[in-house]
C-alpha atoms as a PDB file:
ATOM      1  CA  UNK A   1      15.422   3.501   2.459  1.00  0.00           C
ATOM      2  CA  UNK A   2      14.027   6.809   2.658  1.00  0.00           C
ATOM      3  CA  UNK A   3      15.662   9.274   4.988  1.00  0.00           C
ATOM      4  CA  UNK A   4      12.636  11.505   6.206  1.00  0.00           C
ATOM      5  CA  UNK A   5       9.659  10.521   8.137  1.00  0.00           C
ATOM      6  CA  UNK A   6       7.676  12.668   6.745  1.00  0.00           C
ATOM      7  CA  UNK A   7       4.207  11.206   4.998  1.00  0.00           C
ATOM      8  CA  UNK A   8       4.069  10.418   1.654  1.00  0.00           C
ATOM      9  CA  UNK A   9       2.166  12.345  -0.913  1.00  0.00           C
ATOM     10  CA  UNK A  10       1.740  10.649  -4.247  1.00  0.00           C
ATOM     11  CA  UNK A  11       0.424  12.711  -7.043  1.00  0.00           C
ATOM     12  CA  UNK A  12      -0.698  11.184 -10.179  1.00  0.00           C
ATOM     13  CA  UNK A  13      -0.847  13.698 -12.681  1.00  0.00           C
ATOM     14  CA  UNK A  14      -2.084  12.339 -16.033  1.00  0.00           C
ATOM     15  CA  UNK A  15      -3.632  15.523 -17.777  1.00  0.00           C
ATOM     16  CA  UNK A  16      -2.586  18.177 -15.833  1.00  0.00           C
ATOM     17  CA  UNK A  17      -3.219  21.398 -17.002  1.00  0.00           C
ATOM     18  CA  UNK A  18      -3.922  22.925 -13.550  1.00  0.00           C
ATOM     19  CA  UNK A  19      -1.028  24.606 -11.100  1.00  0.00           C
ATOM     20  CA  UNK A  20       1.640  22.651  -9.721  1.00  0.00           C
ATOM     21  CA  UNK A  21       0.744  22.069  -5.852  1.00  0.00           C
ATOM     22  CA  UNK A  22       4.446  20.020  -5.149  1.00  0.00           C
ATOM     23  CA  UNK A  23       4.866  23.762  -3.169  1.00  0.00           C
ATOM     24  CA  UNK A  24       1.674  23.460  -1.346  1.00  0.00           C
ATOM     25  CA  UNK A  25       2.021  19.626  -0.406  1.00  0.00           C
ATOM     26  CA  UNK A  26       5.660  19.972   0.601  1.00  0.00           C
ATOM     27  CA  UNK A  27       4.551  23.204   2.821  1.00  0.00           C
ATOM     28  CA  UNK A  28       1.936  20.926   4.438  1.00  0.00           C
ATOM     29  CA  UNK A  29       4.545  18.159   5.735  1.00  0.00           C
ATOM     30  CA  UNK A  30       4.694  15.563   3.116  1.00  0.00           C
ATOM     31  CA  UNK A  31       7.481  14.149   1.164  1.00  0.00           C
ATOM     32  CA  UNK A  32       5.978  14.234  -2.405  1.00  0.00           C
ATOM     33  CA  UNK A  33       6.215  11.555  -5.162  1.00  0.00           C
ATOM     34  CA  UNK A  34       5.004  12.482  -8.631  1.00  0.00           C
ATOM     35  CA  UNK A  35       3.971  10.439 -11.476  1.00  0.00           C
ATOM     36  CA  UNK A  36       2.546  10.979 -14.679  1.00  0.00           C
ATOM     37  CA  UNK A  37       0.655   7.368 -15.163  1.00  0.00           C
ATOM     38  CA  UNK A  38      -1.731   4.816 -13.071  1.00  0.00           C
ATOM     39  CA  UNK A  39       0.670   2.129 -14.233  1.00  0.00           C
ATOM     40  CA  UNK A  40       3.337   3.494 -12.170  1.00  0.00           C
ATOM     41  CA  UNK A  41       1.563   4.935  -9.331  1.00  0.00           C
ATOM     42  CA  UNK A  42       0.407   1.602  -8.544  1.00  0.00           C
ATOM     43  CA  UNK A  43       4.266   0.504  -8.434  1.00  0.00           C
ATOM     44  CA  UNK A  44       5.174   3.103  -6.461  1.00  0.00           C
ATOM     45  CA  UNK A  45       1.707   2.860  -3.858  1.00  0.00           C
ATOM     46  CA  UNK A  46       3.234  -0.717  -3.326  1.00  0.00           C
ATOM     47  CA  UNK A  47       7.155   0.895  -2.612  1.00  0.00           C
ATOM     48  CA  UNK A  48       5.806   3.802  -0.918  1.00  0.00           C
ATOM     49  CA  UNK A  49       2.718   2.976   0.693  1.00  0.00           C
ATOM     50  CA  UNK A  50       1.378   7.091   0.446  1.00  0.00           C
ATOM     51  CA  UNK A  51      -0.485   8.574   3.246  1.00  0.00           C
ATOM     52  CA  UNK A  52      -2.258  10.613   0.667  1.00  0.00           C
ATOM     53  CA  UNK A  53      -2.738   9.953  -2.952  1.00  0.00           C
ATOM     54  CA  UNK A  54      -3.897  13.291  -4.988  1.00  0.00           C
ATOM     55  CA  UNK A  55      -5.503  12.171  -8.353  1.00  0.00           C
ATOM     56  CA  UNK A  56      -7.680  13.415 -11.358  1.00  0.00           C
ATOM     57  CA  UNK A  57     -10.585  12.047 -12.422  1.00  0.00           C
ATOM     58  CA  UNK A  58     -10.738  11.365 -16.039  1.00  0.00           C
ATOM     59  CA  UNK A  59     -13.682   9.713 -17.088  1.00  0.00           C
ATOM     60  CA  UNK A  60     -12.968   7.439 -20.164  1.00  0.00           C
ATOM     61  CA  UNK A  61     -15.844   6.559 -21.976  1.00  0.00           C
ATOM     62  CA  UNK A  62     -14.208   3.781 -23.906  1.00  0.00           C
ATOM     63  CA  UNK A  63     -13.978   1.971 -20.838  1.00  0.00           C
ATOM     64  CA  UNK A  64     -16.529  -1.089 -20.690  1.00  0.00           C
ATOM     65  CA  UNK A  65     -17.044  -1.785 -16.904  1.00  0.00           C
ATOM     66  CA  UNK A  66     -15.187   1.207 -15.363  1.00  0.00           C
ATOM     67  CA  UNK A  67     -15.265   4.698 -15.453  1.00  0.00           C
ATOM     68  CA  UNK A  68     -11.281   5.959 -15.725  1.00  0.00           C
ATOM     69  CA  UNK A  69      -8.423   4.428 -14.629  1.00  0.00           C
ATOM     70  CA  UNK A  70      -8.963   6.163 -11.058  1.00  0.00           C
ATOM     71  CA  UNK A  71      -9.908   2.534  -9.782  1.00  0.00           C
ATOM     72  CA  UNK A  72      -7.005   0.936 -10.267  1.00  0.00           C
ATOM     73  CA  UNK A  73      -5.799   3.340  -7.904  1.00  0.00           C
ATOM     74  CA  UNK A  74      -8.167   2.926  -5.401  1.00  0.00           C
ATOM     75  CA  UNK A  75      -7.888  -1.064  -5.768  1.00  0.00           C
ATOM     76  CA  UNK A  76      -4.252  -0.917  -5.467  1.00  0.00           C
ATOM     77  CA  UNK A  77      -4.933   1.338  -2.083  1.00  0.00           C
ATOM     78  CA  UNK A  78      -7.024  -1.360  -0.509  1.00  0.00           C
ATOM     79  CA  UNK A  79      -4.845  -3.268   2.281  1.00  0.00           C
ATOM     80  CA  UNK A  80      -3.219   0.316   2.384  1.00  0.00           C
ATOM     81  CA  UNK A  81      -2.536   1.479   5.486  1.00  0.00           C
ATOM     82  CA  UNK A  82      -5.506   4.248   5.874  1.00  0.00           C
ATOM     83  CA  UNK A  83      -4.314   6.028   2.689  1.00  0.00           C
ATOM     84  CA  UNK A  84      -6.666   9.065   1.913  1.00  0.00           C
ATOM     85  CA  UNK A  85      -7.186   9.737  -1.441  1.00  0.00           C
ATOM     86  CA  UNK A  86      -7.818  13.648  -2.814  1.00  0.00           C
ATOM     87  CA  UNK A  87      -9.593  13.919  -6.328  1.00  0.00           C
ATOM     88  CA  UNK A  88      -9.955  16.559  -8.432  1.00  0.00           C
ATOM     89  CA  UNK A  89     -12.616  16.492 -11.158  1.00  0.00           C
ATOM     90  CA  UNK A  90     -14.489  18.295 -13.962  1.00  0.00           C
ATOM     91  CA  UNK A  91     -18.165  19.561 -12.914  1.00  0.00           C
ATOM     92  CA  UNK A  92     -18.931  18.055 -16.325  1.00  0.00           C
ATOM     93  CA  UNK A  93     -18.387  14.421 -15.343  1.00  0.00           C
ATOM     94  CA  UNK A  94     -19.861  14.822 -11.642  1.00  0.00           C
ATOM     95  CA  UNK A  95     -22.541  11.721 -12.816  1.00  0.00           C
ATOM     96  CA  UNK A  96     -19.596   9.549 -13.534  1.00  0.00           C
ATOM     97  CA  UNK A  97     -17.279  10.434 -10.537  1.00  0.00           C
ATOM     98  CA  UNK A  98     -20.472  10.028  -8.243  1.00  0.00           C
ATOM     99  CA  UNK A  99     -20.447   6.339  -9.754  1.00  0.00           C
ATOM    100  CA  UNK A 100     -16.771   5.832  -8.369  1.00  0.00           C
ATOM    101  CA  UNK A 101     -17.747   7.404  -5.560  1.00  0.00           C
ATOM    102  CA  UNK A 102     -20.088   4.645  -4.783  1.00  0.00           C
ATOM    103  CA  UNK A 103     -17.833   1.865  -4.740  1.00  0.00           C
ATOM    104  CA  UNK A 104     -14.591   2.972  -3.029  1.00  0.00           C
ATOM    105  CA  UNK A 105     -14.061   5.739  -0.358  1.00  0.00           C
ATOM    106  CA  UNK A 106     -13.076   9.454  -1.253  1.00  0.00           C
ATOM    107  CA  UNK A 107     -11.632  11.477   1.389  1.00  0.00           C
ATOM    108  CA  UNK A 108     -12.254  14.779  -0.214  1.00  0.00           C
ATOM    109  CA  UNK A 109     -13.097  15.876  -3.955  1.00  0.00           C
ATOM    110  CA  UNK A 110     -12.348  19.290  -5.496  1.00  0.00           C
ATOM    111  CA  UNK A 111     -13.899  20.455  -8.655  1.00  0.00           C
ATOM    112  CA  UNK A 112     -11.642  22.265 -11.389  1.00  0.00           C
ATOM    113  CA  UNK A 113     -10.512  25.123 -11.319  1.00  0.00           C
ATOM    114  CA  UNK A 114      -9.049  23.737  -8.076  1.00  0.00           C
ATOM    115  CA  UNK A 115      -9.271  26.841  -4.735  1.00  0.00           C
ATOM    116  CA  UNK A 116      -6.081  26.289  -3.195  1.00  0.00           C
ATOM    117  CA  UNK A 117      -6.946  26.882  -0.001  1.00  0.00           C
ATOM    118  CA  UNK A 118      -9.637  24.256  -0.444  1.00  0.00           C
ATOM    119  CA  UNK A 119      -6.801  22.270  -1.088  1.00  0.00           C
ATOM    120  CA  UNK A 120      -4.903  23.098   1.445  1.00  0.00           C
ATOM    121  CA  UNK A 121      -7.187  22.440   3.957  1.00  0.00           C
ATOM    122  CA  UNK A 122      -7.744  18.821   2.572  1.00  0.00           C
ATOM    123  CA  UNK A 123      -4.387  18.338   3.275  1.00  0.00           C
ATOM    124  CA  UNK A 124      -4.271  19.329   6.638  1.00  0.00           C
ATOM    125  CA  UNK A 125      -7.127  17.478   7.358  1.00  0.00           C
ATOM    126  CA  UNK A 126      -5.734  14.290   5.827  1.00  0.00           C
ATOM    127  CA  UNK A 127      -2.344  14.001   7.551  1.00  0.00           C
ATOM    128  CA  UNK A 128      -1.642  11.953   9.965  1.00  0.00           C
ATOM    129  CA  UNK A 129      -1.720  12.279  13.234  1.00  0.00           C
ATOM    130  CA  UNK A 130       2.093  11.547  14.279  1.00  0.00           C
END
């Protein structure tokens, strides 16, 4: 049982490599929940039930019929109480991430090197109205 009511933020950070926002989602009025692998984030999407999901987008070529492990995530988000899901991405992959796009529903997208306040006004935008 968690003791806030604050939303849920739950970011899935596979690669990293980019700044820690933890500061910058907690600022913004979410209780955050990190995780480091799809596997678990779709555990913890079932326990938590996120009002936000921040992802990358790592396209894996080796991948027959999808294009990263980004849709697992977004299947385990369907039946999910409008849970918006942020994505960041490399400009060098835009083809494949505009294939994902296609099939399931981005709320925002922000290319690497992520602008914080690009960011932060994704968040704002995604929270829910309380």
């Amino acid at each position: 049982m968690r003791a806030s009511n604050k939303p849920i933020l739950l970011s899935i950070i596979e690669l990293g490599g980019y700044p820690d926002f933890s500061r910058l989602y907690r600022d913004n009025g979410y209780d955050v929940v990190t995780t480091d692998s799809v596997r678990k984030a779709v555990k913890l999407i079932r326990q938590y039930k996120p009002a936000v999901i921040v992802a990358e987008f790592n396209f894996q070529s080796d991948f027959r019929d999808r294009t990263s492990s980004l849709e697992t995530v977004f299947s385990s988000v369907q039946g999910v109480a409008d849970t918006k899901v942020i994505v960041f991405y490399e400009k060098e992959y835009l083809h494949q991430f505009e294939r994902l796009r296609g099939q399931f529903e981005v709320f925002k997208s922000l290319e690497f090197p992520i602008n914080e306040m690009a960011l932060d006004q994704a968040l704002k935008s995604a929270k829910p109205v309380t």
